[in-house]
Protein backbone atom coordinates (compact mmCIF):
# COMPACT_ATOMS: atom_id res chain seq x y z
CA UNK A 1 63.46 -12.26 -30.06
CA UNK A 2 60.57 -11.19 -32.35
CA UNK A 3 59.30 -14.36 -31.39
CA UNK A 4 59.55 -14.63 -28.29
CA UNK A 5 57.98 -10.92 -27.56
CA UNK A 6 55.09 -11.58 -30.09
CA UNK A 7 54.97 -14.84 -27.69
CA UNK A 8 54.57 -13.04 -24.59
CA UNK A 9 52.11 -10.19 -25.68
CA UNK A 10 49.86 -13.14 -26.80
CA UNK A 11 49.97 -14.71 -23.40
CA UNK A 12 49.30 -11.54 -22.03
CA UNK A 13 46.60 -10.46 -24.06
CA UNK A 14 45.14 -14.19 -23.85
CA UNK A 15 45.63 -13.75 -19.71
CA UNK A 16 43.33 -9.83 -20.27
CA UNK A 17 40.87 -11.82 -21.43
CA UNK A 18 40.60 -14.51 -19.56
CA UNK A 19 40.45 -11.61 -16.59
CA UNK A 20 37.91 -9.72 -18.11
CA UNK A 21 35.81 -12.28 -18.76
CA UNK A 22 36.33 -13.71 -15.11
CA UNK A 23 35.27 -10.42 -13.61
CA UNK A 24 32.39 -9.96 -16.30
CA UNK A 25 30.86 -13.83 -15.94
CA UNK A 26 31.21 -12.94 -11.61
CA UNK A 27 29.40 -9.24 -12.55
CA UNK A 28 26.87 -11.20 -14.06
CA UNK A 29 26.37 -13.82 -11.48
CA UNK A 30 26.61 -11.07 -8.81
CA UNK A 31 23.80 -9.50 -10.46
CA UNK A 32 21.30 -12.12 -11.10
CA UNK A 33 22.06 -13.52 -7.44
CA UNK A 34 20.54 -10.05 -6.22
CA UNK A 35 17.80 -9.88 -8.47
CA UNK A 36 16.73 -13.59 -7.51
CA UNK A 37 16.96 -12.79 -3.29
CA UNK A 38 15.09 -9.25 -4.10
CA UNK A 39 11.92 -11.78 -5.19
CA UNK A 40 12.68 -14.46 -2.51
CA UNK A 41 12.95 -11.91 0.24
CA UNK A 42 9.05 -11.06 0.78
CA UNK A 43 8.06 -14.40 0.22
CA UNK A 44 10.82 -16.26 2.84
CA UNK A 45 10.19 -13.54 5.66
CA UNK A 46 6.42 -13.88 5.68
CA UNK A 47 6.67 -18.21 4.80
CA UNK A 48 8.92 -17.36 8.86
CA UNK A 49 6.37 -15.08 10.21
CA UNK A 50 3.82 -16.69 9.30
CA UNK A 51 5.02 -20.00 10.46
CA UNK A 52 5.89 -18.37 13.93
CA UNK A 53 2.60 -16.67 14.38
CA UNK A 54 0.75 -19.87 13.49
CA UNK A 55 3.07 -21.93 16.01
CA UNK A 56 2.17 -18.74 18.85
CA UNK A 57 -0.63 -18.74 21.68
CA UNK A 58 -3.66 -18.14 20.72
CA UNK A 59 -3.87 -15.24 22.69
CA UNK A 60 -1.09 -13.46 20.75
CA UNK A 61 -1.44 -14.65 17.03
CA UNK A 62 -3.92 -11.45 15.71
CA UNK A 63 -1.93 -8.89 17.16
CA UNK A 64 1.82 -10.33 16.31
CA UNK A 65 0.49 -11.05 12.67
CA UNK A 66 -1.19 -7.99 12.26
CA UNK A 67 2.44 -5.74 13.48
CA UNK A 68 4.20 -7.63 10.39
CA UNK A 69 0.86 -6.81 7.75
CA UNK A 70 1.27 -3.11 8.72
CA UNK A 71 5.33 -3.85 6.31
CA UNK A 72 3.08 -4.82 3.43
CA UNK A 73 2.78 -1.64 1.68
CA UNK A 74 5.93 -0.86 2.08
CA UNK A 75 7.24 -4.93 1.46
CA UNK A 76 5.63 -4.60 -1.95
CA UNK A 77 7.28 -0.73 -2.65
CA UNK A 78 10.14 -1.63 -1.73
CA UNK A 79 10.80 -4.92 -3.57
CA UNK A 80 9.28 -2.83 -6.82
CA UNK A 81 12.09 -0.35 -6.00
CA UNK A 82 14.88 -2.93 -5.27
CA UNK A 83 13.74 -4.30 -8.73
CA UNK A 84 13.69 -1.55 -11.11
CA UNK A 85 17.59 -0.44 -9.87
CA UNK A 86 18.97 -4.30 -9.80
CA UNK A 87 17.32 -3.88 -13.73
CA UNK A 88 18.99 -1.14 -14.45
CA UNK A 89 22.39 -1.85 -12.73
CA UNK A 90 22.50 -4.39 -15.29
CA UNK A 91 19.75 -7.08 -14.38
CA UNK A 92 18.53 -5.76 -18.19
CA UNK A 93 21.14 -7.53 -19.96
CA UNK A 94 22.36 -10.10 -17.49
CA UNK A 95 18.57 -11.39 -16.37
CA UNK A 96 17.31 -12.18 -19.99
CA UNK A 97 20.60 -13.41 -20.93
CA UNK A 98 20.56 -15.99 -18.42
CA UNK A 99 17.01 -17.11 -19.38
CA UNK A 100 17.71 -17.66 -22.55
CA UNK A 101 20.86 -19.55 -21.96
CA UNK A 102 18.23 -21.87 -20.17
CA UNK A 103 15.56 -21.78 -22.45
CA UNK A 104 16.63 -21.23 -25.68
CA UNK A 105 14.52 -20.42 -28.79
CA UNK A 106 11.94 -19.54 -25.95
CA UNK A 107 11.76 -15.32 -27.28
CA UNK A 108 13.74 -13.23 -29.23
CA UNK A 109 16.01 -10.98 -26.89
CA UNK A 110 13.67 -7.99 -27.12
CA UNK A 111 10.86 -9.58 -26.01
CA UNK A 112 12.61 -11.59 -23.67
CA UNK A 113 13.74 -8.33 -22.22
CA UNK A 114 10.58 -7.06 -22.01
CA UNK A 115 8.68 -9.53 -20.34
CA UNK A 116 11.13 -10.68 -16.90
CA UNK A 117 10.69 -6.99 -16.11
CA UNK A 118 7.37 -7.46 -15.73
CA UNK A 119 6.44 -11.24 -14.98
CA UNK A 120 9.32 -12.07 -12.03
CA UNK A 121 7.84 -9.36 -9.41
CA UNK A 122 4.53 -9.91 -9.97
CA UNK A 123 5.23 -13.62 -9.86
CA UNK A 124 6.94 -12.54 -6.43
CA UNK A 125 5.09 -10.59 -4.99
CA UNK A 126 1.44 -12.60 -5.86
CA UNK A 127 2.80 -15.28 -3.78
CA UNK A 128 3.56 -13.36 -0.95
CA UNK A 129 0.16 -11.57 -1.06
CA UNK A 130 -1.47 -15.33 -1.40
CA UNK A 131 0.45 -16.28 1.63
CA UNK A 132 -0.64 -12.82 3.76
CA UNK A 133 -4.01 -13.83 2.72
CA UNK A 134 -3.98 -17.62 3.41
CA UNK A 135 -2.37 -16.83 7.38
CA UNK A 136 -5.48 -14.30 7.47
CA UNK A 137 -8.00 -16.38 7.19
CA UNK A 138 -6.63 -18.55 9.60
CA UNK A 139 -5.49 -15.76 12.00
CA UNK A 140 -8.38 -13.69 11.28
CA UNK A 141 -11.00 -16.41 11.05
CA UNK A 142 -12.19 -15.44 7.88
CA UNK A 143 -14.37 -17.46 5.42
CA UNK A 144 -12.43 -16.87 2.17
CA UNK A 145 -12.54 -19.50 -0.47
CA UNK A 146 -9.15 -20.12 -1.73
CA UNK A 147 -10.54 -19.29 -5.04
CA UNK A 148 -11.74 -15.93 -3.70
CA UNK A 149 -8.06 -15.34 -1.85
CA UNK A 150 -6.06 -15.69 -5.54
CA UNK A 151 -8.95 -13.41 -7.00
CA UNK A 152 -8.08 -10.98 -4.27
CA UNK A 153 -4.38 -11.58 -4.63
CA UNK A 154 -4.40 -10.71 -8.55
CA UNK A 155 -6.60 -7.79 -8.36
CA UNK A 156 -4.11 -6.09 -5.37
CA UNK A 157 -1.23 -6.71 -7.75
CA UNK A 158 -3.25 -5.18 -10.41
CA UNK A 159 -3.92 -2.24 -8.10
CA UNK A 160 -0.81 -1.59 -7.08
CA UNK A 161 2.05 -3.94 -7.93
CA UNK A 162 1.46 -3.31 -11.69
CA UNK A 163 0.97 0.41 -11.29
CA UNK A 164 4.14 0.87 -9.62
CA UNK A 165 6.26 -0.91 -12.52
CA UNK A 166 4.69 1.23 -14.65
CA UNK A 167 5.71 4.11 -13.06
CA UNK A 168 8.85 2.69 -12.68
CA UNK A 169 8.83 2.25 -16.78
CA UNK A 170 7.54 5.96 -17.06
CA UNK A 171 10.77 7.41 -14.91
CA UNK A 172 12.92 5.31 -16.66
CA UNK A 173 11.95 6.79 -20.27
CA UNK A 174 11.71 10.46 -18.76
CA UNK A 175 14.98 10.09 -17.34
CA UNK A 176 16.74 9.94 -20.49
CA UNK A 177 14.70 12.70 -21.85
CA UNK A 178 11.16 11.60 -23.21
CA UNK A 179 7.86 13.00 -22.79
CA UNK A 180 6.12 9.83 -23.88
CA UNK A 181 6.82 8.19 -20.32
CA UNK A 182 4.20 10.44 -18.85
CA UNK A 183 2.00 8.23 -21.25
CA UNK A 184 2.99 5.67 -18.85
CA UNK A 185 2.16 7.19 -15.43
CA UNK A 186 -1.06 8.49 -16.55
CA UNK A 187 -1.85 4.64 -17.53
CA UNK A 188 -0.76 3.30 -14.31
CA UNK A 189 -3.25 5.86 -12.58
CA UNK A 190 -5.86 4.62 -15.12
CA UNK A 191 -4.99 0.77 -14.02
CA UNK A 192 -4.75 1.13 -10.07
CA UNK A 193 -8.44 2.89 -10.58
CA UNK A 194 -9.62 0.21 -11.97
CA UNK A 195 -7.70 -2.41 -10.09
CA UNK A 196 -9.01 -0.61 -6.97
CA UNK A 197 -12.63 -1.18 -8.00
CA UNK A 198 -12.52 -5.19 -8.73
CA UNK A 199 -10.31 -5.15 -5.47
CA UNK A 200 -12.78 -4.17 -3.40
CA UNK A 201 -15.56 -6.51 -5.20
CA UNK A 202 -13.35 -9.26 -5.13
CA UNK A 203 -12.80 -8.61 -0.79
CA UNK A 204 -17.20 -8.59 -0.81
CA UNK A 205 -17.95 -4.72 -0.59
CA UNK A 206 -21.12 -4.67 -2.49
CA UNK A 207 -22.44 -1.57 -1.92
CA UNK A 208 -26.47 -1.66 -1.82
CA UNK A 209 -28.15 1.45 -2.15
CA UNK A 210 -30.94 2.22 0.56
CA UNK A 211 -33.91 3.74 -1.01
CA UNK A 212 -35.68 4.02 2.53
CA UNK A 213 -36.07 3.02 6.46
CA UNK A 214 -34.51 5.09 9.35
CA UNK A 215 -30.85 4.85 8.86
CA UNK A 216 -31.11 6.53 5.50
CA UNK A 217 -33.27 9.21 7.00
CA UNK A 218 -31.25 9.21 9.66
CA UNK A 219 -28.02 10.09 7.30
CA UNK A 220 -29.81 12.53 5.15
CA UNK A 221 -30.78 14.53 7.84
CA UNK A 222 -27.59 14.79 8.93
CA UNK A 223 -25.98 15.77 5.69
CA UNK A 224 -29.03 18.67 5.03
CA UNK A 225 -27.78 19.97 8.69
CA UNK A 226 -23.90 19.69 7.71
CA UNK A 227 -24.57 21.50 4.69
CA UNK A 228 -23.63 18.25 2.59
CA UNK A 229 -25.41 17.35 -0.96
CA UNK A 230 -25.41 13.26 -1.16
CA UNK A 231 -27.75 11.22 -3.63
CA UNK A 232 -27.57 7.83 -1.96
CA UNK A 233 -27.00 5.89 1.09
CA UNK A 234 -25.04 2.14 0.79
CA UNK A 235 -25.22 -0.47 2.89
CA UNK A 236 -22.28 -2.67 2.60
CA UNK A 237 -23.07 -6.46 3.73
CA UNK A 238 -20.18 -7.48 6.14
CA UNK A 239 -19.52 -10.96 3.97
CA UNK A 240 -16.52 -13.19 4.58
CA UNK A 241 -13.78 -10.31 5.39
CA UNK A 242 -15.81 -9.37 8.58
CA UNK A 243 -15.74 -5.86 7.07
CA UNK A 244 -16.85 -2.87 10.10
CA UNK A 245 -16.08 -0.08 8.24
CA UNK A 246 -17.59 2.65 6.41
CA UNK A 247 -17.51 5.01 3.15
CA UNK A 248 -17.22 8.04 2.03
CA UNK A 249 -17.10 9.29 -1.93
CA UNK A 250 -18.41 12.52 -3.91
CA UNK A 251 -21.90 12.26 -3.29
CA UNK A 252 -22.39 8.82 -0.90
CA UNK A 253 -21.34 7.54 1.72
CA UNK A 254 -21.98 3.34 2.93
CA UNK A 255 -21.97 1.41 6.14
CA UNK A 256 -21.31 -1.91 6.37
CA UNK A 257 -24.33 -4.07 7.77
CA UNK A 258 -22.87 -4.62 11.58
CA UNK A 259 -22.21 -1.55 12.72
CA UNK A 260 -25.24 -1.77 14.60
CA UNK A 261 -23.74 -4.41 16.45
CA UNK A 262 -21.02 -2.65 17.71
CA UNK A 263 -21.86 1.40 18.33
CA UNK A 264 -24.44 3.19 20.15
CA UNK A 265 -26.97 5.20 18.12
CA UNK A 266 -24.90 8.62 19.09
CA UNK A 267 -21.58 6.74 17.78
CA UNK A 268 -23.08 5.71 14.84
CA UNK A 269 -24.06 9.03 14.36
CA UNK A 270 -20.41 10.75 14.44
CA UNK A 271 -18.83 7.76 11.90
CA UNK A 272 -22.00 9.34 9.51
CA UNK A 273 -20.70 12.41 10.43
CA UNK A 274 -17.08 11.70 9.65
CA UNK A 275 -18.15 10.43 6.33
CA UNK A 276 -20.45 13.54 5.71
CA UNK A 277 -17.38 15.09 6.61
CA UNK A 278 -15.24 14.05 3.61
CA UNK A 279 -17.78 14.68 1.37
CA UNK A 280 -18.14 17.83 2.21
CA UNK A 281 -14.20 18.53 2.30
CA UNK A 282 -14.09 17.07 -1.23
CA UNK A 283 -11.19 14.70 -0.22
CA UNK A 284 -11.60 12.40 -3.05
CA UNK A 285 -11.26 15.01 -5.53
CA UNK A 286 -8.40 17.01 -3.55
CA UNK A 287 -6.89 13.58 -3.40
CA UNK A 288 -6.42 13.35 -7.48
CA UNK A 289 -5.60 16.60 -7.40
CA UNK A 290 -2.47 15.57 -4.87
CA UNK A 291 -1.41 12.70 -6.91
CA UNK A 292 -1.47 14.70 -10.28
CA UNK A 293 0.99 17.54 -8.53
CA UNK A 294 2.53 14.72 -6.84
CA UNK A 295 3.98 12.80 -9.99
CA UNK A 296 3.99 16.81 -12.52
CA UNK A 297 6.56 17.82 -9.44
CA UNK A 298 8.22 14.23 -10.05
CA UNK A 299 8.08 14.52 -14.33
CA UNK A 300 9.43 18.01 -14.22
CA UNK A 301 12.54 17.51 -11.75
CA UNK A 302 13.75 14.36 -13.54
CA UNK A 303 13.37 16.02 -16.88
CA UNK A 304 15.76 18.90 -15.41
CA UNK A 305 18.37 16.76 -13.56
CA UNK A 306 18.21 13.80 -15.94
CA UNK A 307 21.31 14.95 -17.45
CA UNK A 308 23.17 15.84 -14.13
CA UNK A 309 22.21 12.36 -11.89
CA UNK A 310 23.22 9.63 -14.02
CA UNK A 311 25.93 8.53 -10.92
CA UNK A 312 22.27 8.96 -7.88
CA UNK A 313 20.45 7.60 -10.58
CA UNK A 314 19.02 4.34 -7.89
CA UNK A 315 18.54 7.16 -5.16
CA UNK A 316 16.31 8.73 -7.76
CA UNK A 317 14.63 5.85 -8.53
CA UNK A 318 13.73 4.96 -5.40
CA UNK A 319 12.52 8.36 -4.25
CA UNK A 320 10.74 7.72 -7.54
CA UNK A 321 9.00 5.20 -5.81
CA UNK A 322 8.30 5.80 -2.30
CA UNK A 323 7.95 9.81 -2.74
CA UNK A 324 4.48 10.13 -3.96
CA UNK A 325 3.95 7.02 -1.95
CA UNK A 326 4.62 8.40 1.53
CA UNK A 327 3.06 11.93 0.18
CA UNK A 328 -0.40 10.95 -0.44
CA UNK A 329 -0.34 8.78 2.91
CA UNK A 330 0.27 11.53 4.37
CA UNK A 331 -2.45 13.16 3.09
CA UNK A 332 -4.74 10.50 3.48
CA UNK A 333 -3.92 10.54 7.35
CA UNK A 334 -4.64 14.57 7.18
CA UNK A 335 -7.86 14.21 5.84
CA UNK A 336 -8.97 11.82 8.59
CA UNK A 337 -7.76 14.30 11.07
CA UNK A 338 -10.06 16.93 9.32
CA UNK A 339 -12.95 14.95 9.31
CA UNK A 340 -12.57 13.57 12.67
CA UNK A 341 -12.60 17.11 13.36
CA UNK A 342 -15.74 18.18 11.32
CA UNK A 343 -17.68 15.28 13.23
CA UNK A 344 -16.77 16.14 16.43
CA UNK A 345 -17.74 20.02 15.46
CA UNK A 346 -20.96 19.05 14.12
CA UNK A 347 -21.97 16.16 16.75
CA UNK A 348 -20.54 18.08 19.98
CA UNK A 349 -19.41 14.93 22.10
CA UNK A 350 -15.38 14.04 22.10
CA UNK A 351 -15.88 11.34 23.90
CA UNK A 352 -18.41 9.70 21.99
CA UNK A 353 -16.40 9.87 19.09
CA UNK A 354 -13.19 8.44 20.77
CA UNK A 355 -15.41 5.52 22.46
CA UNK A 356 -16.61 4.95 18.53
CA UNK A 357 -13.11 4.73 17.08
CA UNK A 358 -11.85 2.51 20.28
CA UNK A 359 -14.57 0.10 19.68
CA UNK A 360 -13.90 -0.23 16.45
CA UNK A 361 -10.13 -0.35 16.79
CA UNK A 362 -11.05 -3.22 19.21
CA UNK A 363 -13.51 -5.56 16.73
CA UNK A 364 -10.34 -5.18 14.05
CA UNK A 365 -8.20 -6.55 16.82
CA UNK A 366 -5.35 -3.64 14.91
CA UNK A 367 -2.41 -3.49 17.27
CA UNK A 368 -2.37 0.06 19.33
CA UNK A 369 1.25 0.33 19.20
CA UNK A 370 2.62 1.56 15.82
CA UNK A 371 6.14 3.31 14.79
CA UNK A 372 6.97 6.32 12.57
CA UNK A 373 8.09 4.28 9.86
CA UNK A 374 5.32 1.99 9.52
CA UNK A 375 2.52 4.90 9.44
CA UNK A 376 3.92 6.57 6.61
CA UNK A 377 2.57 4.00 4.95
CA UNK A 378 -1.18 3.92 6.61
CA UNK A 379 -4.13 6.07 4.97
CA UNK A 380 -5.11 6.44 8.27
CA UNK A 381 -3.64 7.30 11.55
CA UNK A 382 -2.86 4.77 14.17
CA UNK A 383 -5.94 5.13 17.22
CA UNK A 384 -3.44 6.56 20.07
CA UNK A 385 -3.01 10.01 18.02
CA UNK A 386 -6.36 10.19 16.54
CA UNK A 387 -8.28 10.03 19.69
CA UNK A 388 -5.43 12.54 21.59
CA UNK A 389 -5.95 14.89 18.34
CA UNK A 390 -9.45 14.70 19.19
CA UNK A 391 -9.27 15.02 22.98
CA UNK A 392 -7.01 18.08 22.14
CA UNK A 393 -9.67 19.63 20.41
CA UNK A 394 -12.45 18.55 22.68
CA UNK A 395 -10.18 19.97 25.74
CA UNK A 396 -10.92 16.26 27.30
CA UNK A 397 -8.17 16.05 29.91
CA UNK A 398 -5.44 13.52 29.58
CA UNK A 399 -6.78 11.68 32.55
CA UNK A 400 -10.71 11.81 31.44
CA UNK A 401 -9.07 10.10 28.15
CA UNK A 402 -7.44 7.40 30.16
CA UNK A 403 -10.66 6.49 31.76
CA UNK A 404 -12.51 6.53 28.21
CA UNK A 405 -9.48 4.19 26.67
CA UNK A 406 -9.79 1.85 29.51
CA UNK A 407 -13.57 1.66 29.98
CA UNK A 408 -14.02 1.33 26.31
CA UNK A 409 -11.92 -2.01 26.70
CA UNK A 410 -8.46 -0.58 25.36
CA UNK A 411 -5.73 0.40 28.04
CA UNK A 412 -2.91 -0.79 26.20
CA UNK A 413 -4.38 2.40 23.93
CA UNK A 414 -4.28 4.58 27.19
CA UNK A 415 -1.18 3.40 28.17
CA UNK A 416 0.40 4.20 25.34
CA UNK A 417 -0.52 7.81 25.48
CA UNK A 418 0.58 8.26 29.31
């Protein structure tokens, strides 16, 4: 009898076993399986977009392809997001531990560890911004060297990719309790700066300052009547992007080159105004002000619940994520109101300023129709409620703003607001 009971305990322990390691090898492939579709996601819908766009009528390609690059702010949040709680759900010890089952003798396990939480997103997610940007300059008819698309490609991960998985590393370390992960999140504001910068040489914005001729006058007379200090005046060339834009910061503001080409004299003179119009709000510097409260708000309640929300721990760590996101675009779209409404103030003609923005929604080709969702994640404000924000103001009737929309060569614009 001993034997036979020692026998059958053995079986059944052997059988435990045998279960646990079952369920634990299925955890593990259940885990990896979600981490690996998280990065093949963004690439595989836009490789299908893209494919479908480039196989549409002419007629249709720029405005289809343009609906699906209004997801890429959010495409590349929320695959950071997706990331960072797969990691955490046990992609940390499951991920690495596959690798080096493959490659073994490639790292030791901590440094293993360290680097596929970096390197497979940004891996990810720089081929899916190499892909928006190859289908651009086809859609778009843009001039980019390929050379010049991956330059642009790795200084947008830089700017924002990286900066978000080092906010995601920040969290992580304040959530169990340490003041050293605000070390991170001040770095990743340090790297997005600077990211930001060689972003916008690498897409051509050379800013040239004018040191004379009549647009410069022309500005700083304008600013001297706003009540606006400014030291220079850019000129930004329009280059291979087809940039029509222009640029407000402390003390500046810029215009790209073509402007000309496109506005009247009097609507060049409310986009100065607009841009006087930041400057003189201070937007850049309210903005860092924003994103500091923004992420002390964020630092502060994690410290306090970190304790209490280990079981919404991924709902924290995506509101982690998209919070300050969808807060400072926010903002960003509120200053634009405000400086819309500063130039329309100062300049005294609605309509010229919604002919202005219609003409230059119409050389961007952006598509008038947008949803809730997708403009929490613009900086500006889709053209259908800027110009009814500033018909409001300018007590333009909804039928006089018809008539602009549709003489200014954008009734889908007008038809949307009927």
């Amino acid at each position: 009898m001993p034997r036979l009971s020692f026998g059958y305990t053995g079986i059944g322990y052997t059988s435990g076993v045998m279960a646990n390691g079952l369920a634990l090898a299925t955890g593990a492939a259940n885990t990896v399986f979600v981490a690996e579709s998280i990065l093949l996601v963004p690439i595989v819908l836009t490789f299908g977009f893209g494919w479908l766009v480039l196989h549409s009528s002419q007629r249709e390609q720029t405005k289809t392809w343009l609906v699906w690059r209004g997801f890429g702010r959010f495409v590349l949040a929320a695959t950071v997001a997706a990331w960072w709680v797969t990691w955490d759900l046990g992609g940390r010890s499951e991920i690495p531990a596959k690798f080096l089952r493959t490659f073994p003798g490639t790292w030791g396990r901590s440094n293993g560890e360290a680097l596929l939480f970096w390197l497979p997103p940004v891996a990810s997610l720089g081929v899916f911004l190499v892909f928006c940007y190859v289908v651009d300059r086809r859609v778009l008819k843009q001039r980019w060297s390929f050379g010049a698309l991956l330059r642009r490609a790795g200084w947008r991960l830089v700017s924002f990719v990286i900066p978000l998985l080092m906010v995601a590393s920040g969290f992580s370390v304040i959530f169990i309790g340490k003041i050293v992960g605000t070390v991170w999140l001040i770095s990743a504001g340090v790297v997005s700066h600077v990211g930001t910068v060689f972003l916008r040489r690498a897409e051509g914005m050379k800013f040239n300052r004018l040191k004379s001729g009549e647009l410069r006058n022309r500005a700083m007379k304008m600013a001297n009547h706003m009540g606006v200090t400014i030291g220079r005046v850019y000129i930004v060339p329009a280059g291979k992007g087809h940039l029509t834009n222009a640029y407000g910061s402390s003390n500046a503001i810029g215009l790209t080159d073509n402007l000309g080409k496109f506005l009247t004299r009097t609507q060049m003179d409310y986009v100065m105004a607009h841009e006087l119009a930041h400057v003189k709000l201070k937007h850049g510097r309210k903005h860092f002000l924003v994103v500091v409260v923004v992420f002390s708000i964020l630092t502060i309640l994690l410290f306090r619940i970190s304790q209490h929300a280990l079981a919404l721990q991924p709902l924290v760590q995506v509101a982690a994520i998209f919070v300050p996101l969808v807060a400072i675009y926010y903002l960003s779209r509120r200053f634009e109101y405000a400086a819309d409404g500063m130039a329309v103030n100062f300049t005294g003609e609605p309509e010229t300023a919604i002919r202005a923005l219609a003409n230059l929604h119409r050389i961007d080709e952006v598509p008038a129709r947008s949803n809730r969702f997708t403009e929490l994640f613009m900086t500006h404000p889709s053209l259908p409620l800027r110009v009814e924000a500033i018909a409001k103001a300018g007590q333009i009737p909804a039928e006089r703003l018809r008539e602009i929309l549709d003489d200014a060569g954008v009734p889908e614009v007008a038809a949307q607001r009927s």
